[in-house]
Structure formats: structure tokens, C-alpha cells
C-alpha atoms as a PDB file:
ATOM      1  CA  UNK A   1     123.913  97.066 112.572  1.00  0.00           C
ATOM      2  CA  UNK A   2     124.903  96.510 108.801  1.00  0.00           C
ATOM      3  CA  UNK A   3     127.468  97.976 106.829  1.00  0.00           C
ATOM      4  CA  UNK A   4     126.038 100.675 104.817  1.00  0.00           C
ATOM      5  CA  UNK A   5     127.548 101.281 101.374  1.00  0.00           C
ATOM      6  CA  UNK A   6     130.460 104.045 101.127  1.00  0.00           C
ATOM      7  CA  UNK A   7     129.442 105.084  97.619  1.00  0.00           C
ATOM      8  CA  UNK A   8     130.402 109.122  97.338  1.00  0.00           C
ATOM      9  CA  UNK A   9     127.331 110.971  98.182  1.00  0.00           C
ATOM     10  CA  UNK A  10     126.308 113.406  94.897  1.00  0.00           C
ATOM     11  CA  UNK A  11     123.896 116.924  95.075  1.00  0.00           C
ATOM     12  CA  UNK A  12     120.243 115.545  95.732  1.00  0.00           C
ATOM     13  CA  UNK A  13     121.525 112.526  97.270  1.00  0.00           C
ATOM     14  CA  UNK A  14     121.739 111.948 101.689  1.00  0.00           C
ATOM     15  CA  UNK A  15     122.390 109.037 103.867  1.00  0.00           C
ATOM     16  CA  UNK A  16     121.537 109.267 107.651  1.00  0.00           C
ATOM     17  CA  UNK A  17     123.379 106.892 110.319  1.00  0.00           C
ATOM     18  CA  UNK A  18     121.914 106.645 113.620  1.00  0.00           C
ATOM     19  CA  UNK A  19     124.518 106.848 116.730  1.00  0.00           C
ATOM     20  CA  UNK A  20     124.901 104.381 118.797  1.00  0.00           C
ATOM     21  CA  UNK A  21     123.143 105.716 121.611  1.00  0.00           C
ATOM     22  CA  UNK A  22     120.166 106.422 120.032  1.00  0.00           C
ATOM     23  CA  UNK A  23     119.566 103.007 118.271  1.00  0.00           C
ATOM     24  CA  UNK A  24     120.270 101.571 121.606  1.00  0.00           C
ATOM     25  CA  UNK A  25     117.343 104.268 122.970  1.00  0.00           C
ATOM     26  CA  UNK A  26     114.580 103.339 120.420  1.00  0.00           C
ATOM     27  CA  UNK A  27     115.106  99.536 120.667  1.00  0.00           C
ATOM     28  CA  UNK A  28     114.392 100.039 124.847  1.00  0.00           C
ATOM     29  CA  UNK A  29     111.392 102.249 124.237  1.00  0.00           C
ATOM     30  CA  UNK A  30     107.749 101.022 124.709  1.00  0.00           C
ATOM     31  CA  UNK A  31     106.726 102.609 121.428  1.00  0.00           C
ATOM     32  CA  UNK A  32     109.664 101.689 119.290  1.00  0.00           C
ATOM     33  CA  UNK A  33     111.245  98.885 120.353  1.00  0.00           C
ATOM     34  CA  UNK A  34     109.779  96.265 117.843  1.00  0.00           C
ATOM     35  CA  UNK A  35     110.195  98.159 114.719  1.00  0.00           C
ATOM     36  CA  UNK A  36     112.665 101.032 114.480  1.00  0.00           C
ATOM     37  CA  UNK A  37     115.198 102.545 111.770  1.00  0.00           C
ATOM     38  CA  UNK A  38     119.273 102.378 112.306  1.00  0.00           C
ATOM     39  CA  UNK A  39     120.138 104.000 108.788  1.00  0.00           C
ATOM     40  CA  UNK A  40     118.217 105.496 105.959  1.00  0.00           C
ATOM     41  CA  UNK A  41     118.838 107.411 102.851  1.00  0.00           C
ATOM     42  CA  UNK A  42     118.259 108.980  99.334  1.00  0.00           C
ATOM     43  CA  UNK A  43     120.298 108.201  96.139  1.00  0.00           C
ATOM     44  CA  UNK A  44     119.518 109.897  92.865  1.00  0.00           C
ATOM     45  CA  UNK A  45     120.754 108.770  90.172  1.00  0.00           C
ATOM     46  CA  UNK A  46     122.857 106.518  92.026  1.00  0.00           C
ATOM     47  CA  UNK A  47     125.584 105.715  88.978  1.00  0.00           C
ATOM     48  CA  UNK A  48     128.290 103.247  90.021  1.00  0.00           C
ATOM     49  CA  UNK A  49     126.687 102.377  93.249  1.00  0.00           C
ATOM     50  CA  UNK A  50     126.813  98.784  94.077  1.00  0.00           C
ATOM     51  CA  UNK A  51     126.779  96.911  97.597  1.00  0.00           C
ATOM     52  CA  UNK A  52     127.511  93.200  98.505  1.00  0.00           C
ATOM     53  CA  UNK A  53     126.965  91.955 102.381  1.00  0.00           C
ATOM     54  CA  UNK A  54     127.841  88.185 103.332  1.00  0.00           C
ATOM     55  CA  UNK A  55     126.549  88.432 106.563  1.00  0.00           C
ATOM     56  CA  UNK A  56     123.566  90.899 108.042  1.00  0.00           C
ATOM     57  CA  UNK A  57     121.961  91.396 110.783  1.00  0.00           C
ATOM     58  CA  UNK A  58     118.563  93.783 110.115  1.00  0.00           C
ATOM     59  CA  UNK A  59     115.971  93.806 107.476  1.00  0.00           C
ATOM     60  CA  UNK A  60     116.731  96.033 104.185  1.00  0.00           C
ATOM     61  CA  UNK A  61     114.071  97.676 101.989  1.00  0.00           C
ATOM     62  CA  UNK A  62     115.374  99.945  98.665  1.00  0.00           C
ATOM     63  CA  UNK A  63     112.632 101.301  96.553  1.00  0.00           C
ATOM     64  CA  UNK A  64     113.294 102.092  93.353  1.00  0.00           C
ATOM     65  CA  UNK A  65     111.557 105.267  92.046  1.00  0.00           C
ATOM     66  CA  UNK A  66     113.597 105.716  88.488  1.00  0.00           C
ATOM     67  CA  UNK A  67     115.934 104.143  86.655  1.00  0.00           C
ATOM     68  CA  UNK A  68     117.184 100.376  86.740  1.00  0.00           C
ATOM     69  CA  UNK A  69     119.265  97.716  89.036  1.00  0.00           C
ATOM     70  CA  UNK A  70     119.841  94.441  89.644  1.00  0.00           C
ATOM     71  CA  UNK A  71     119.699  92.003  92.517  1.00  0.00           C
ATOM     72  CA  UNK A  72     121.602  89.074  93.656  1.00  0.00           C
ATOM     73  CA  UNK A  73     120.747  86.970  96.716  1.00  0.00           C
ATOM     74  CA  UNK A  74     122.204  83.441  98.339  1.00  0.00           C
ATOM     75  CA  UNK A  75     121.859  80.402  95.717  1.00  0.00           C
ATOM     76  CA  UNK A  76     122.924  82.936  92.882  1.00  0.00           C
ATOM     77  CA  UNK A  77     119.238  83.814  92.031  1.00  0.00           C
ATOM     78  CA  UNK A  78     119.120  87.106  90.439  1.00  0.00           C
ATOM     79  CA  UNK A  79     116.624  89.677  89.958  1.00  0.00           C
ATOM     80  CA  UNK A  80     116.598  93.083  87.330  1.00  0.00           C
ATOM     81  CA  UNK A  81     114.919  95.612  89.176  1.00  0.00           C
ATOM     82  CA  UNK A  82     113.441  98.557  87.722  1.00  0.00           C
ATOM     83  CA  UNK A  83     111.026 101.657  88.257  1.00  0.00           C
ATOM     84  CA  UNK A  84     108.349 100.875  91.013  1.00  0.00           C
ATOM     85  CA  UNK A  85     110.021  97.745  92.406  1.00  0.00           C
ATOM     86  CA  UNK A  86     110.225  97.421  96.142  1.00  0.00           C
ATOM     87  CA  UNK A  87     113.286  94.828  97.829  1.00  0.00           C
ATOM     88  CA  UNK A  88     112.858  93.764 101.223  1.00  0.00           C
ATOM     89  CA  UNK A  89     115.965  91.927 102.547  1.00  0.00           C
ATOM     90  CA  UNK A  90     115.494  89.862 105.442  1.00  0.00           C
ATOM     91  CA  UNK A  91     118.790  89.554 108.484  1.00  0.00           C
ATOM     92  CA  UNK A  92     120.371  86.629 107.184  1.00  0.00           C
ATOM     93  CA  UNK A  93     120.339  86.658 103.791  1.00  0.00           C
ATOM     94  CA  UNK A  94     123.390  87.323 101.601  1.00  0.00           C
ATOM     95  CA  UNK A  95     123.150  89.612  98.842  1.00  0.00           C
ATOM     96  CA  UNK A  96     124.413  91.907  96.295  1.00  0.00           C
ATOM     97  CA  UNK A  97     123.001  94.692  94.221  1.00  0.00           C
ATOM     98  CA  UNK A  98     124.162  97.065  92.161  1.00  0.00           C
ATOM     99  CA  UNK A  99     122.668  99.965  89.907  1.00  0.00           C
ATOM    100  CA  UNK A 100     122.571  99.963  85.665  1.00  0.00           C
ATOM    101  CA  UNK A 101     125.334 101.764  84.161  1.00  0.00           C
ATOM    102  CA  UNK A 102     122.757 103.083  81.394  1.00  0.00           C
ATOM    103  CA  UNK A 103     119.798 104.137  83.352  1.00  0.00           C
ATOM    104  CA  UNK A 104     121.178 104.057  87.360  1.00  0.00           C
ATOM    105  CA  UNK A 105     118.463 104.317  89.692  1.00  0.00           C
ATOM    106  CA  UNK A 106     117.294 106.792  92.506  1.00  0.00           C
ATOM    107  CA  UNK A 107     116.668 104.771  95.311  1.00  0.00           C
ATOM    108  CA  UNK A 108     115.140 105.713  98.943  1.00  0.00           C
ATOM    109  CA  UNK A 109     116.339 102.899 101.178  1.00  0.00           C
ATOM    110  CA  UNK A 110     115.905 101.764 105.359  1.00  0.00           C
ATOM    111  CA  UNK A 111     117.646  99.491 107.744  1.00  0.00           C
ATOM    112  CA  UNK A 112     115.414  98.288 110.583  1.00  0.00           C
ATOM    113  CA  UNK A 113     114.942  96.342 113.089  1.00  0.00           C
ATOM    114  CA  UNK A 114     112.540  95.179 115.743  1.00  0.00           C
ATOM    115  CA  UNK A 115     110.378  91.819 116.354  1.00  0.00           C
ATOM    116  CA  UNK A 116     107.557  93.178 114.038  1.00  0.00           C
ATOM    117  CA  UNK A 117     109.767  93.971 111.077  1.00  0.00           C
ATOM    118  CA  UNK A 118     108.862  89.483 110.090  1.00  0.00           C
ATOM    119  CA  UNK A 119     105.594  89.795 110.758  1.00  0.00           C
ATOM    120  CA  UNK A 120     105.053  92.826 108.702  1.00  0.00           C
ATOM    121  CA  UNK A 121     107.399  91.456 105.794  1.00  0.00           C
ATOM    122  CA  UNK A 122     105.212  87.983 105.417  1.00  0.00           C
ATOM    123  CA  UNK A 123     101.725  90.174 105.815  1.00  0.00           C
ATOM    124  CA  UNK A 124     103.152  92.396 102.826  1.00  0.00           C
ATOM    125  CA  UNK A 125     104.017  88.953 100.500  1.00  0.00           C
ATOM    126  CA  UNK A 126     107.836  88.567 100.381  1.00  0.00           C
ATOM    127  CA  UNK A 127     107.656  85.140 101.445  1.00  0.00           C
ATOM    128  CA  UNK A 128     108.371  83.707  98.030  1.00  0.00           C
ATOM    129  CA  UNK A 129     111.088  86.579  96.849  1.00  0.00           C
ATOM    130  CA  UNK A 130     112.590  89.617  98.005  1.00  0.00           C
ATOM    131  CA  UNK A 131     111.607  91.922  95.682  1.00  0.00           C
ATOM    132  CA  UNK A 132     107.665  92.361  94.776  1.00  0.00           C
ATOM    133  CA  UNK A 133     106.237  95.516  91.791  1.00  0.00           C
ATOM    134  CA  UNK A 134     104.240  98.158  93.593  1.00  0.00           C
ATOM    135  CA  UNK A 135     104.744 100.456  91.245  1.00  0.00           C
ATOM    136  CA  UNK A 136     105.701 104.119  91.445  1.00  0.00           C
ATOM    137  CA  UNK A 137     103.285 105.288  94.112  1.00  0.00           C
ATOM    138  CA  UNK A 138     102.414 108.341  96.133  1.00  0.00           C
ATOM    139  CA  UNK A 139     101.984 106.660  99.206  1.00  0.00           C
ATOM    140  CA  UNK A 140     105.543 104.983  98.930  1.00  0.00           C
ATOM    141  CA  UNK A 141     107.246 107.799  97.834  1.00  0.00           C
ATOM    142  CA  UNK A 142     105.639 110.237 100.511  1.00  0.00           C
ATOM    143  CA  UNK A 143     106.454 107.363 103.417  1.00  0.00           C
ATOM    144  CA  UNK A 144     110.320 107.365 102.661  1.00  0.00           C
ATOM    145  CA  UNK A 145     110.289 111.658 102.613  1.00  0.00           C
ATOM    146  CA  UNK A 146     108.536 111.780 105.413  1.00  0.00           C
ATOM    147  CA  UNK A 147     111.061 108.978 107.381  1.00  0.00           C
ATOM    148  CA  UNK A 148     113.706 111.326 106.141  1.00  0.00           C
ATOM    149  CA  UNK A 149     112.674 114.446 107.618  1.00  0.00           C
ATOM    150  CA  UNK A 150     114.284 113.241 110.984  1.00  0.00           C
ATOM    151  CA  UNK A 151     117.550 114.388 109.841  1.00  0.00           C
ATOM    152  CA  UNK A 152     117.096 118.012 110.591  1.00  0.00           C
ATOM    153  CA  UNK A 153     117.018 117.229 114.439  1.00  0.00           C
ATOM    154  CA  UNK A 154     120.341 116.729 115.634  1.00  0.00           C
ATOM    155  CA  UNK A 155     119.925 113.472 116.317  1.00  0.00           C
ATOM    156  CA  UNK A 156     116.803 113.796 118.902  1.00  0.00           C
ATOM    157  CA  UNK A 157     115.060 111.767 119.887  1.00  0.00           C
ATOM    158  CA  UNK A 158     111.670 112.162 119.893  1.00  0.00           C
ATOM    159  CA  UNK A 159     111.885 113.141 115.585  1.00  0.00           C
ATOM    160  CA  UNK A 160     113.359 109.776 115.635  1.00  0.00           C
ATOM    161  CA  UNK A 161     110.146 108.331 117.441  1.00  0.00           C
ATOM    162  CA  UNK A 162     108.480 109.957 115.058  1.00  0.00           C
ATOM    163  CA  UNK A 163     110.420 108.466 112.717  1.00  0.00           C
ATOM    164  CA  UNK A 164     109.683 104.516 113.903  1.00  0.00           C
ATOM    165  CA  UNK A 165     105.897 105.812 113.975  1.00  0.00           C
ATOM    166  CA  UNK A 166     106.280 106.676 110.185  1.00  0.00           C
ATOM    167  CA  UNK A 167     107.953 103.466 109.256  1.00  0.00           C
ATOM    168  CA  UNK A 168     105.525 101.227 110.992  1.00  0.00           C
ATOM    169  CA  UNK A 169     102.356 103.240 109.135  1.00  0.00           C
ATOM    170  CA  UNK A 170     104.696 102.981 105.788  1.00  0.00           C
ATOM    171  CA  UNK A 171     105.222  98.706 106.138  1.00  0.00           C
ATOM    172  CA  UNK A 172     101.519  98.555 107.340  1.00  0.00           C
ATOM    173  CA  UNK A 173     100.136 100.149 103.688  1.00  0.00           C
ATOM    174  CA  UNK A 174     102.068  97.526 101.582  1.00  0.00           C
ATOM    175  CA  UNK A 175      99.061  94.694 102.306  1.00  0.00           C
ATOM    176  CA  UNK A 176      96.487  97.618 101.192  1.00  0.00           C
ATOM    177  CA  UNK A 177      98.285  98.973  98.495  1.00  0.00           C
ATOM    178  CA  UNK A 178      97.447  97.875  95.148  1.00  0.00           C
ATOM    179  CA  UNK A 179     100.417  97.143  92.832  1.00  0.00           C
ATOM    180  CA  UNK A 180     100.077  99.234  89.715  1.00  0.00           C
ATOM    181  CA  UNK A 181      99.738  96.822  86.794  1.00  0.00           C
ATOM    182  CA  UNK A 182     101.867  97.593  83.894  1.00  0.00           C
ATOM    183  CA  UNK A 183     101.650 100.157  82.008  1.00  0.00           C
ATOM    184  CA  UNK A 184      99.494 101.693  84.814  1.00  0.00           C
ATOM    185  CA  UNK A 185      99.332 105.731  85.301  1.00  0.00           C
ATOM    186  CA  UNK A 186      99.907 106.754  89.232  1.00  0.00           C
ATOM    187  CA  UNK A 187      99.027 110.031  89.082  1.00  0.00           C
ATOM    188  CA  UNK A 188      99.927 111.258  92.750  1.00  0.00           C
ATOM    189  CA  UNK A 189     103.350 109.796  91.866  1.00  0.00           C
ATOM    190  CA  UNK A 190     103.422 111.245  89.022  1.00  0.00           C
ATOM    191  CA  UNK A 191     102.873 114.691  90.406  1.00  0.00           C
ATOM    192  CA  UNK A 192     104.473 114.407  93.235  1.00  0.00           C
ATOM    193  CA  UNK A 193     107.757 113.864  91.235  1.00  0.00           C
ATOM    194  CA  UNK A 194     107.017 116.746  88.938  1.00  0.00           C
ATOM    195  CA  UNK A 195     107.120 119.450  92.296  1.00  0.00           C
ATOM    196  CA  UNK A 196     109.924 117.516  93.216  1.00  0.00           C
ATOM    197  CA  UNK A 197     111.388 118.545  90.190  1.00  0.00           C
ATOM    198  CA  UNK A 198     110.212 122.467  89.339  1.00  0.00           C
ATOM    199  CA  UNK A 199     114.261 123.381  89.134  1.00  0.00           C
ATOM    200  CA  UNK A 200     114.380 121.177  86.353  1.00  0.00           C
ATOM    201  CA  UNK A 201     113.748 121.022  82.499  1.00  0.00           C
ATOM    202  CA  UNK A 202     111.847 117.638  82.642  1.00  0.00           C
ATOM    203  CA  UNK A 203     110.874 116.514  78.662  1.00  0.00           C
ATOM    204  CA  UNK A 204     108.205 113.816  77.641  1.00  0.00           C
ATOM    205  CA  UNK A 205     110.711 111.747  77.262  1.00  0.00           C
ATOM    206  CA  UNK A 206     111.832 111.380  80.841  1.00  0.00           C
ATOM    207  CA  UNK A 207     108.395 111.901  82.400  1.00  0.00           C
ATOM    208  CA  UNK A 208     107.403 109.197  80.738  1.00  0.00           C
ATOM    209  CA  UNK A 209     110.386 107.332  81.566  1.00  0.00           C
ATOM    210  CA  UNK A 210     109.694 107.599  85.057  1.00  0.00           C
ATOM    211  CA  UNK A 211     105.853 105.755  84.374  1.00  0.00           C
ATOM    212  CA  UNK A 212     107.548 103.197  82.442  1.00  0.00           C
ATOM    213  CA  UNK A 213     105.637 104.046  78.632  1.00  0.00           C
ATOM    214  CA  UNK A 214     106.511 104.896  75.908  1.00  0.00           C
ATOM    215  CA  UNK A 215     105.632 108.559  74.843  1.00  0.00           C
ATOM    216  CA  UNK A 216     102.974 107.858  72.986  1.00  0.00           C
ATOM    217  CA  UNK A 217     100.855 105.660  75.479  1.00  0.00           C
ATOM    218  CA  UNK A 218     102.024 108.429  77.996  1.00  0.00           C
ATOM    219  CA  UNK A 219     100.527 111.188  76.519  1.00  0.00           C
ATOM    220  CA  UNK A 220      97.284 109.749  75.544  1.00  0.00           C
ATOM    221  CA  UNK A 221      96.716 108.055  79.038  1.00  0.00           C
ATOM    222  CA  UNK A 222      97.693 111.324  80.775  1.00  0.00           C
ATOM    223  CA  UNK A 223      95.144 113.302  78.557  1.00  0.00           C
ATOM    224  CA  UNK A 224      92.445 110.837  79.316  1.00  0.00           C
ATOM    225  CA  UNK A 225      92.701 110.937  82.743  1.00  0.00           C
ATOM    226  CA  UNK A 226      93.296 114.747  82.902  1.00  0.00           C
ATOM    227  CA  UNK A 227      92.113 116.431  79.709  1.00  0.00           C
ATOM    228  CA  UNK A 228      95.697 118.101  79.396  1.00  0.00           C
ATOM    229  CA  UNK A 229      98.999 116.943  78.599  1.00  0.00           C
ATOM    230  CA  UNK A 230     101.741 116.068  80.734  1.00  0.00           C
ATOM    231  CA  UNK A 231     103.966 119.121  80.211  1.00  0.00           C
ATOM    232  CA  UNK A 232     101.189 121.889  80.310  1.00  0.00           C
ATOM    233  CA  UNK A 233     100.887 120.295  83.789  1.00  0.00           C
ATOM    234  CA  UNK A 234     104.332 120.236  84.631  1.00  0.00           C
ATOM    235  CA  UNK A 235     104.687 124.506  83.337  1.00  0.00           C
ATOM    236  CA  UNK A 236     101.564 125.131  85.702  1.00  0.00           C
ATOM    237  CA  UNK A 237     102.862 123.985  88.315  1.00  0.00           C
ATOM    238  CA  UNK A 238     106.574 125.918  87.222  1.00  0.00           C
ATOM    239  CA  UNK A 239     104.232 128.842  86.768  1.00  0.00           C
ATOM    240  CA  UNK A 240     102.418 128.387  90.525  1.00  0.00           C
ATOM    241  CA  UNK A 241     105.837 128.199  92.408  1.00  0.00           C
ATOM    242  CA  UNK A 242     106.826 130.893  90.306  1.00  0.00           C
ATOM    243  CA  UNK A 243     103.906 133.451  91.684  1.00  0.00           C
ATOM    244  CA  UNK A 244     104.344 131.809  95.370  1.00  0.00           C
ATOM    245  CA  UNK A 245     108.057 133.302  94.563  1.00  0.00           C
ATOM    246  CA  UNK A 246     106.866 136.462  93.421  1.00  0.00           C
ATOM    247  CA  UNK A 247     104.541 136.778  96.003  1.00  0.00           C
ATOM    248  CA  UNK A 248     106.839 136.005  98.940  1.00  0.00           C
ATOM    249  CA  UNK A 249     110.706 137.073  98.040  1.00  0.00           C
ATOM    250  CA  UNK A 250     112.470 139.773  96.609  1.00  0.00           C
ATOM    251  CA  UNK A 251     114.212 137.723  93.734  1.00  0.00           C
ATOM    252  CA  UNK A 252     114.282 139.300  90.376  1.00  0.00           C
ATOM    253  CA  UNK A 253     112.576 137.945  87.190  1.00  0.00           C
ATOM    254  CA  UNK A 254     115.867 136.201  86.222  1.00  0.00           C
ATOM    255  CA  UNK A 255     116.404 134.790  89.548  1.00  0.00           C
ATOM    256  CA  UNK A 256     113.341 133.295  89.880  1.00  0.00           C
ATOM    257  CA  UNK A 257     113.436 132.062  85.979  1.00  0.00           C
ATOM    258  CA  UNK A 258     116.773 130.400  87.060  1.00  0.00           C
ATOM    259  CA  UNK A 259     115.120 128.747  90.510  1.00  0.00           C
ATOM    260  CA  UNK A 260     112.370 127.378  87.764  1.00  0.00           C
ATOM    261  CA  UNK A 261     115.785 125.875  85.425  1.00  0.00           C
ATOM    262  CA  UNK A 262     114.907 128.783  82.613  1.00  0.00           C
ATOM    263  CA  UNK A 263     118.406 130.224  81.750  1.00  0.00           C
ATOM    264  CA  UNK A 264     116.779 132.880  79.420  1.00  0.00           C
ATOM    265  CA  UNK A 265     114.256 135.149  81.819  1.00  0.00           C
ATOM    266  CA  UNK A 266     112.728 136.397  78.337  1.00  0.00           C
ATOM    267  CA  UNK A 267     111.760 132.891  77.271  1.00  0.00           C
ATOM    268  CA  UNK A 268     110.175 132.638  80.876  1.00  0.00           C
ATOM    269  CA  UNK A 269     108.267 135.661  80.818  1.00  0.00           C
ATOM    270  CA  UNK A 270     106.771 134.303  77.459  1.00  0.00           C
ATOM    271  CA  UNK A 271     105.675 131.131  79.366  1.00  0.00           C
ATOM    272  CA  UNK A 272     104.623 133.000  82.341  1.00  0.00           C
ATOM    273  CA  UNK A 273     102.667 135.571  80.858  1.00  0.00           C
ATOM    274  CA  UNK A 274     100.756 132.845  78.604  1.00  0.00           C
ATOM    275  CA  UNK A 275      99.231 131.137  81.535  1.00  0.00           C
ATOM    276  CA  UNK A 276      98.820 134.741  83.879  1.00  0.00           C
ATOM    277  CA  UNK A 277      97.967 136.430  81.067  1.00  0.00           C
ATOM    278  CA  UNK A 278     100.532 139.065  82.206  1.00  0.00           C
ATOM    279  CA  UNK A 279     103.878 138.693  82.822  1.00  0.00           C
ATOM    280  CA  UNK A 280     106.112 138.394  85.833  1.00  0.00           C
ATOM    281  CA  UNK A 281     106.836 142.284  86.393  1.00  0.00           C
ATOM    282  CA  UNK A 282     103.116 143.040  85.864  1.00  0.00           C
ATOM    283  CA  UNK A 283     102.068 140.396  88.157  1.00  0.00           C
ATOM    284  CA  UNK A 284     104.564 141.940  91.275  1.00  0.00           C
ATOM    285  CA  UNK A 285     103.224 145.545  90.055  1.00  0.00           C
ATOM    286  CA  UNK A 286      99.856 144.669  90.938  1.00  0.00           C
ATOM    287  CA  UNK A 287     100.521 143.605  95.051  1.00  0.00           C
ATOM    288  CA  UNK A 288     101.369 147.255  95.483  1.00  0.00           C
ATOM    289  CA  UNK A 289      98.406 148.567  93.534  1.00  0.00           C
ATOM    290  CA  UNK A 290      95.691 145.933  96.361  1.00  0.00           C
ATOM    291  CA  UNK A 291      94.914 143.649  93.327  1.00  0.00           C
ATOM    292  CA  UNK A 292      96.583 140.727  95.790  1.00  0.00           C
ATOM    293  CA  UNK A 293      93.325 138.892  96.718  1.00  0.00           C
ATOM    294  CA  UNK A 294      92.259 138.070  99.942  1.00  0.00           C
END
């Protein structure tokens, strides 16, 4: 197994190493045996994170899903990586990368291994380079989450089955995918990073960052394709968590104004009562008065 990178682990960021013994038990099984993972993990915002390996022994893949990096293999050829790019290291092949000191990247990365893992690396079209632009995409983003998820199961093993199942469907997309061409607008990516973020104060500014345009291009693509802008998108879906909260918990008006990144609960009554039309207390009021629906 390759050395993973020791790089201090930050809030919103994991790394999962598999034991030993349960490597050892998904490269014997029928189902896993020629494709399986040995480490994963998650870094946001990954600043000062850098890794260089001589010698390895398993394939690599690091997606990039914000920010900026760069890449170094064997022969000194170097590669800038950036929002949407996908590396896929083969065993063998000495490299070094490290994250931008301006704009660090959040990365979702996998070690594997397995007699597939070539097979599935030429099919997908790193035969020429180990890094190819897929762009920020729901189907990539979703296929690394869902690969993580085996970390709640003290180290089981059938989540970890799972787990292999979830990588092989994840390398199998890459020949159907479509890379977004530049200056392309991935909705489902776009969304999907927007309820990854509802704790947050995202501006235009870094959601269109994160789809690689300027504002201006950002705003008028997302209209077109939506009829709304980006951040009347981004407060309903603030506003829907924040009646699923109302709904469902106990939490006061401030509390759940400070689970949505509002530090002022007036200023997020204002917001929520413009897209309820009523606000937050009026909207828990009416569950007790049988105005809840179905």
C-alpha cells in the first residue's frame, strides 16, 4: 500500500485507512478482488498540502472540485490542475503534487487496487497523461460521497464491499461522461455543492468561482438555464432546510438562523418570511393550529 500524506487534517476534511486485515479480505473476495479501495479521503481547502512518492505500488485518482494545484510526474513534466480536473496515477509512476497557496483546492481522492483498475484507466483515456478535464460534475462528486460513507462502519466489511461496488460503477462512468467544455454550467454540481454548503454565506463571487466564470457570464448562464439567479437559488434552498428544521427539532429561531450561517436571527426572519410569506415563529405556530399539510 502507498504512503498516504500526513498533512494535519482541518474541520470538513477526513482521510480513511483501511487495516490490514481487511485490504487483505477484499483483495481474496470473488466480488472485490480486481478492483478495491485501501485509502480514501476528503480535503477542503487543502492549504499547504503537498505529497511526493518515488516509488508506488496502487493506482491514485484526486479530483479536484475547487480551487487550484499542480502536478509533477517522472521526466519532470508538469501539469496546473484546477476546478473539474481528474488525476489518475498509475503503480509505478513517480510523482509529486502539491496544492496553490492562493486558491488551495478541496480534493476527494482513492487508492486502489485490483487487475481491472488498467483496464478501466485506458477505457477512461489516460493513456497519453495522467490528468484529463471532466469538469465539476454531479456524477463525480456524488461517486466519491458515496465511497466515503463506508467510514461509519467500524471497519466492516460488507460497507466496504459496498464500497469496491461503488468505485467500480464510479471508474465505469468516466468513458460515458461527457467532459464539460469550458465555460460550461453543470448544474447538478452546481447544486449539489450549494446543499453541501447551507451553513455557509456563499457570494457570487465564490459560486461562480467554483464553475470557473466570471460573475458576469455566471449569472446570465444561470438565469438562462433557470429563469432565476444563482443566489435566490442558493436562499431557497437555506429557506427549505430551514422549514425541514422547523418542522422536525425544537431549535429556536436563532439557532436555526445560526445552523443556516445567519448571525443576526432578525436579518433571517426578513429572508425567511420573504419567500414563506410569514416568518419563522408564524410558520411553527401554524403545526399546532393542523395547517401542517398532509
Amino acid at each position: 500500500m502507498s504512503r498516504t500524506s500526513d498533512w494535519p487534517l482541518p474541520s470538513g476534511s477526513l482521510r480513511l485507512l483501511l487495516p490490514p486485515a481487511l485490504r487483505q479480505k477484499l483483495a481474496n473476495h470473488p466480488l472485490s478482488r480486481d478492483l478495491y479501495p485501501t485509502s480514501l479521503g476528503h480535503y477542503r481547502r487543502a492549504l499547504h498540502h503537498q505529497m511526493s512518492r518515488e516509488q508506488h505500488d496502487d493506482h491514485l485518482l484526486i479530483y479536484c472540485s475547487e480551487g487550484r494545484g499542480v502536478l509533477q510526474v517522472e521526466g519532470g513534466q508538469e501539469w496546473p490542475v484546477g476546478c473539474g480536473d481528474l488525476i489518475w496515477l498509475p503503480p509505478g509512476m513517480a510523482h509529486a503534487y502539491r496544492a496553490d497557496e492562493q486558491a488551495p483546492w478541496t480534493i476527494s481522492w482513492v487508492h486502489l487496487c485490483g487487475d481491472s483498475a488498467a483496464w478501466l484507466r485506458r477505457a477512461a483515456g489516460y493513456d497519453e497523461a495522467p490528468l484529463r478535464h471532466w469538469g465539476v460534475q454531479h456524477a463525480l462528486l456524488n461517486g466519491f460521497a458515496q465511497l466515503l460513507e463506508a467510514r461509519h462502519s467500524g471497519y466492516r466489511f460488507q460497507p466496504f464491499l459496498l464500497a469496491a461496488s461503488r468505485l467500480r460503477s464510479l471508474l465505469c462512468q468516466l468513458p460515458l461522461l461527457r467532459p464539460l467544455r469550458e465555460g460550461g454550467l453543470d448544474l447538478d454540481g452546481l447544486h449539489a455543492h450549494m446543499r453541501e454548503n447551507l451553513h455557509a454565506r456563499l457570494d457570487l463571487a465564490q459560486l461562480a468561482a467554483f464553475c470557473n466564470l466570471s460573475k458576469f457570464h455566471f449569472v446570465n448562464r444561470y438565469r438562462a438555464a433557470t429563469g432565476r439567479t444563482p443566489i435566490q437559488h442558493f436562499l431557497h434552498l437555506k429557506i427549505e432546510y430551514a422549514c425541514q428544521l422547523l418542522d422536525s427539532s425544537g431549535h429556536s429561531i436563532a439557532q436555526v438562523a445560526e445552523a443556516l450561517g445567519y448571525d443576526d436571527s432578525y436579518y433571517f426572519s426578513r429572508l425567511f418570511s420573504k419567500v414563506m410569506g410569514m416568518s419563522p415563529s408564524a410558520y411553527r405556530q401554524r403545526l399546532g393550529q393542523g395547517k401542517g399539510g398532509a
